[in-house]
Protein backbone atom coordinates (compact mmCIF):
# COMPACT_ATOMS: atom_id res chain seq x y z
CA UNK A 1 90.75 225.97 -4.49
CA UNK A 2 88.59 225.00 -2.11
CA UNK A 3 89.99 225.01 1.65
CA UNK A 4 89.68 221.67 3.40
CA UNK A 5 88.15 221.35 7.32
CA UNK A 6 90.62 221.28 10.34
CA UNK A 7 89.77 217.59 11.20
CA UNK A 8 90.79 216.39 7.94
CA UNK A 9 94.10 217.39 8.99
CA UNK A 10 93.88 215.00 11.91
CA UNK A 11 92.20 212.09 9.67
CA UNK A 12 88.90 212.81 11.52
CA UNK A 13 85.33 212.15 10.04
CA UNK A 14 82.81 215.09 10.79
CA UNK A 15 81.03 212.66 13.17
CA UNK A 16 84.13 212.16 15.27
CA UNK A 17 85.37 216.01 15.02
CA UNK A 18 81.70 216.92 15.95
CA UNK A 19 82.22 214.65 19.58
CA UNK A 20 85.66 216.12 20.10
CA UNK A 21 84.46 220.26 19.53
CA UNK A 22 81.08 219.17 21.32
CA UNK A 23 83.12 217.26 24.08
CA UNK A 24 84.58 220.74 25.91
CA UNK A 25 81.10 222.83 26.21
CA UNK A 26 79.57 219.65 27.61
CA UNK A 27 82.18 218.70 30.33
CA UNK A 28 81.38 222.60 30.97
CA UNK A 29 77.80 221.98 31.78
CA UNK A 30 78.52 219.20 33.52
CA UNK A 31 81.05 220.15 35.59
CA UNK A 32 78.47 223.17 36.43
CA UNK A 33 75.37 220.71 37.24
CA UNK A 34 77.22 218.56 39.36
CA UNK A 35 75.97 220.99 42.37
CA UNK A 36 73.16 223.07 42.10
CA UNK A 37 74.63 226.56 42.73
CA UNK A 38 71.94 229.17 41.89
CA UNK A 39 72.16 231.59 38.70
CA UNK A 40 74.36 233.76 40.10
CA UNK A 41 77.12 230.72 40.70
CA UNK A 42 76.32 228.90 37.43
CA UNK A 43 77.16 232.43 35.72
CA UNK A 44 80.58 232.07 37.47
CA UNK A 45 81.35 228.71 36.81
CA UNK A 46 80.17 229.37 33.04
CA UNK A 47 82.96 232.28 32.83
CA UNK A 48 85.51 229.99 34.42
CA UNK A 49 84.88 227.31 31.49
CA UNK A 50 84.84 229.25 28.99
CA UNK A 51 87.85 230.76 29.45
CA UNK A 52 89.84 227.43 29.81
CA UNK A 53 88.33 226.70 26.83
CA UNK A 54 89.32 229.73 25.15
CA UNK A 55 92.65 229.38 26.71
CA UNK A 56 93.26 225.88 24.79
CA UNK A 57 93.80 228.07 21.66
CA UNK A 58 96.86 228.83 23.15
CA UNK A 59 98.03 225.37 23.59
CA UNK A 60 101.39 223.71 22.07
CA UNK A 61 99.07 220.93 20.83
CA UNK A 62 97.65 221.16 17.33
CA UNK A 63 94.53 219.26 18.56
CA UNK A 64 93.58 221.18 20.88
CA UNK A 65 94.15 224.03 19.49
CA UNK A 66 91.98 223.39 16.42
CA UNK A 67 89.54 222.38 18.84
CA UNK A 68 89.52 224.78 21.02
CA UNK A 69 89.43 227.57 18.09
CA UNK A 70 86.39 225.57 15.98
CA UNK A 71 84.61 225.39 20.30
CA UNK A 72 85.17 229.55 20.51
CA UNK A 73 84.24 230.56 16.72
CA UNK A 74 80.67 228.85 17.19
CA UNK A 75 80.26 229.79 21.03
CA UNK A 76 82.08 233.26 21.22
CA UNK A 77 85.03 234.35 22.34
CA UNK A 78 85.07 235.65 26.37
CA UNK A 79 88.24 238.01 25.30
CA UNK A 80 84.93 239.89 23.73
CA UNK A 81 82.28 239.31 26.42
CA UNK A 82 80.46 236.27 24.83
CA UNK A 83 78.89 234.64 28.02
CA UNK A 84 76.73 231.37 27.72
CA UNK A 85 73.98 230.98 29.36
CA UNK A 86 73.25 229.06 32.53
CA UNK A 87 71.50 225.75 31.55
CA UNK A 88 70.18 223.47 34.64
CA UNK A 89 69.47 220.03 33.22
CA UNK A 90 66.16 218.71 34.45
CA UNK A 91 68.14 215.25 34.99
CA UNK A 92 71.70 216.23 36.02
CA UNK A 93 72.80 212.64 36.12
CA UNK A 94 71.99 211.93 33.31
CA UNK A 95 73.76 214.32 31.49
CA UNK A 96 76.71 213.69 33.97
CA UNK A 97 76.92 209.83 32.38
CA UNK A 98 76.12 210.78 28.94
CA UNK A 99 79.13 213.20 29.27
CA UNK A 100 81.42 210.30 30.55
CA UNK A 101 80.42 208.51 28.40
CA UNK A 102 81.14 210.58 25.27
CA UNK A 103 84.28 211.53 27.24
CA UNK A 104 85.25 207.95 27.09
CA UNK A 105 84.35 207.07 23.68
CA UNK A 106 86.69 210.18 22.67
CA UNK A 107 89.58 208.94 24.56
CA UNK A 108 89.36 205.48 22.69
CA UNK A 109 88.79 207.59 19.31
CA UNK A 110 92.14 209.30 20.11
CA UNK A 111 93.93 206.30 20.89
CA UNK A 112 93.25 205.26 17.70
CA UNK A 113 93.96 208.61 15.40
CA UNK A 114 96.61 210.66 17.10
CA UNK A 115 100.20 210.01 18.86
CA UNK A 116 99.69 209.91 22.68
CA UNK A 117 100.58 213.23 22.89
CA UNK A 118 97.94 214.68 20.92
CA UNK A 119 95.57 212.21 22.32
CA UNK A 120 96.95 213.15 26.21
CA UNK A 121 96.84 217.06 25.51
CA UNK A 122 93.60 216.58 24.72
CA UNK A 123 92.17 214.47 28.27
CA UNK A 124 94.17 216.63 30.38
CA UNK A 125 92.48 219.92 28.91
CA UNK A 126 88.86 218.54 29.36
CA UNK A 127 89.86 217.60 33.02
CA UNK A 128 91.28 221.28 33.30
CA UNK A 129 88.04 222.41 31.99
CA UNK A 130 86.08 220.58 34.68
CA UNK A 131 88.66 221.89 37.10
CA UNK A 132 88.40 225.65 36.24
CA UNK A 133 84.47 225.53 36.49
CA UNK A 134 83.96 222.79 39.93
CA UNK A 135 86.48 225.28 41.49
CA UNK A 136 85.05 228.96 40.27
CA UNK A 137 82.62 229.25 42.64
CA UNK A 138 81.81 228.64 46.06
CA UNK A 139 79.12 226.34 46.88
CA UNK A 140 77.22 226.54 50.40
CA UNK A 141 78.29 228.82 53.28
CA UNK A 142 75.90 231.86 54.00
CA UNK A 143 75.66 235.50 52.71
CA UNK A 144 79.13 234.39 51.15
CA UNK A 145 81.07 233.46 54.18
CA UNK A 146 81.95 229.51 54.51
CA UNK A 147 81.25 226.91 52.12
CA UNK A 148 83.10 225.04 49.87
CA UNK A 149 85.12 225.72 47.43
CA UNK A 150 84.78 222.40 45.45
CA UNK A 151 81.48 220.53 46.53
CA UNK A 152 81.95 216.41 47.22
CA UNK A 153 79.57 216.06 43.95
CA UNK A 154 81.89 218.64 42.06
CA UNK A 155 85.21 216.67 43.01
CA UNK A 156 83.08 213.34 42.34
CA UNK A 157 82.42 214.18 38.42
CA UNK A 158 86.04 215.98 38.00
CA UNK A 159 87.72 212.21 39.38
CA UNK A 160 85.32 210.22 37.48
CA UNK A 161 85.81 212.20 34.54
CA UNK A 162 89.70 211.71 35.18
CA UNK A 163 89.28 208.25 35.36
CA UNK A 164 87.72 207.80 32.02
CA UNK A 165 90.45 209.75 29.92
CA UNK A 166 93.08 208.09 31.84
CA UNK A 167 94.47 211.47 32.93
């Protein structure tokens, strides 16, 4: 017998699972690229992400769950040390809208497949995502002391992402 994909479960194509596993890892990277932190803060912010991705295994919502799992069994799973590496766009921005943009084209995809709750499990974890990683490391100050926690740019793409999912 052969076994059937998770998303057929949900009455997804593999175009639309593809946005919704892709979706997580890129609100990641551009949660981290809305400052420019240095390696060392990237690294950090990285871990933070990865984790609340991981952590969406563990979710009551089937969704995101299956997500989640299908995100960590082609990254890695940080329980076992897998890191990703620190990617700086060359046009931030741009991968900032393209990321809202998908974002928002998954929200309306959800509307239409899944009950609300599904569909609302879902938005809220990629906000949490962007929430973990804008507030993992601290961006400015000197020799560590000072700064901010969450940068204006940070809080700017966690709202705006927010705003597109309706969360």
């Amino acid at each position: 017998m052969i076994e059937q994909p998770a998303y057929t479960e949900f009455g997804f194509s593999d175009e639309e699972w593809g946005l919704l596993v892709g979706l997580p890892q890129s609100v990641l990277s551009a949660a981290s690229a809305a400052e420019s932190d240095g390696t060392r803060r990237t690294m950090a912010e990285n871990a933070a992400g990865l984790e609340a991705i991981a952590a969406g295994r563990e979710s009551a919502s089937s969704l995101v769950a299956a997500v989640a799992g299908e995100v960590v069994s082609r990254v890695g799973d940080p329980e076992i040390g897998a890191e990703l590496p620190a990617i700086e766009p060359a046009d931030p921005q741009a991968m900032i809208d393209d990321v809202l943009a998908r974002a928002a084209q998954a929200s309306a995809l959800l509307a239409g497949k899944v009950d609300e709750g599904q569909a609302g499990a879902y938005r809220h974890w990629l906000v949490e995502i962007a929430e973990q990683v804008v507030a993992a490391a601290v961006t400015g100050g000197l020799l560590g002391l000072g700064g901010d926690v969450v940068s204006e740019s940070e809080r700017a793409f966690r709202d705006r992402l927010a705003q597109v999912l309706n969360d």
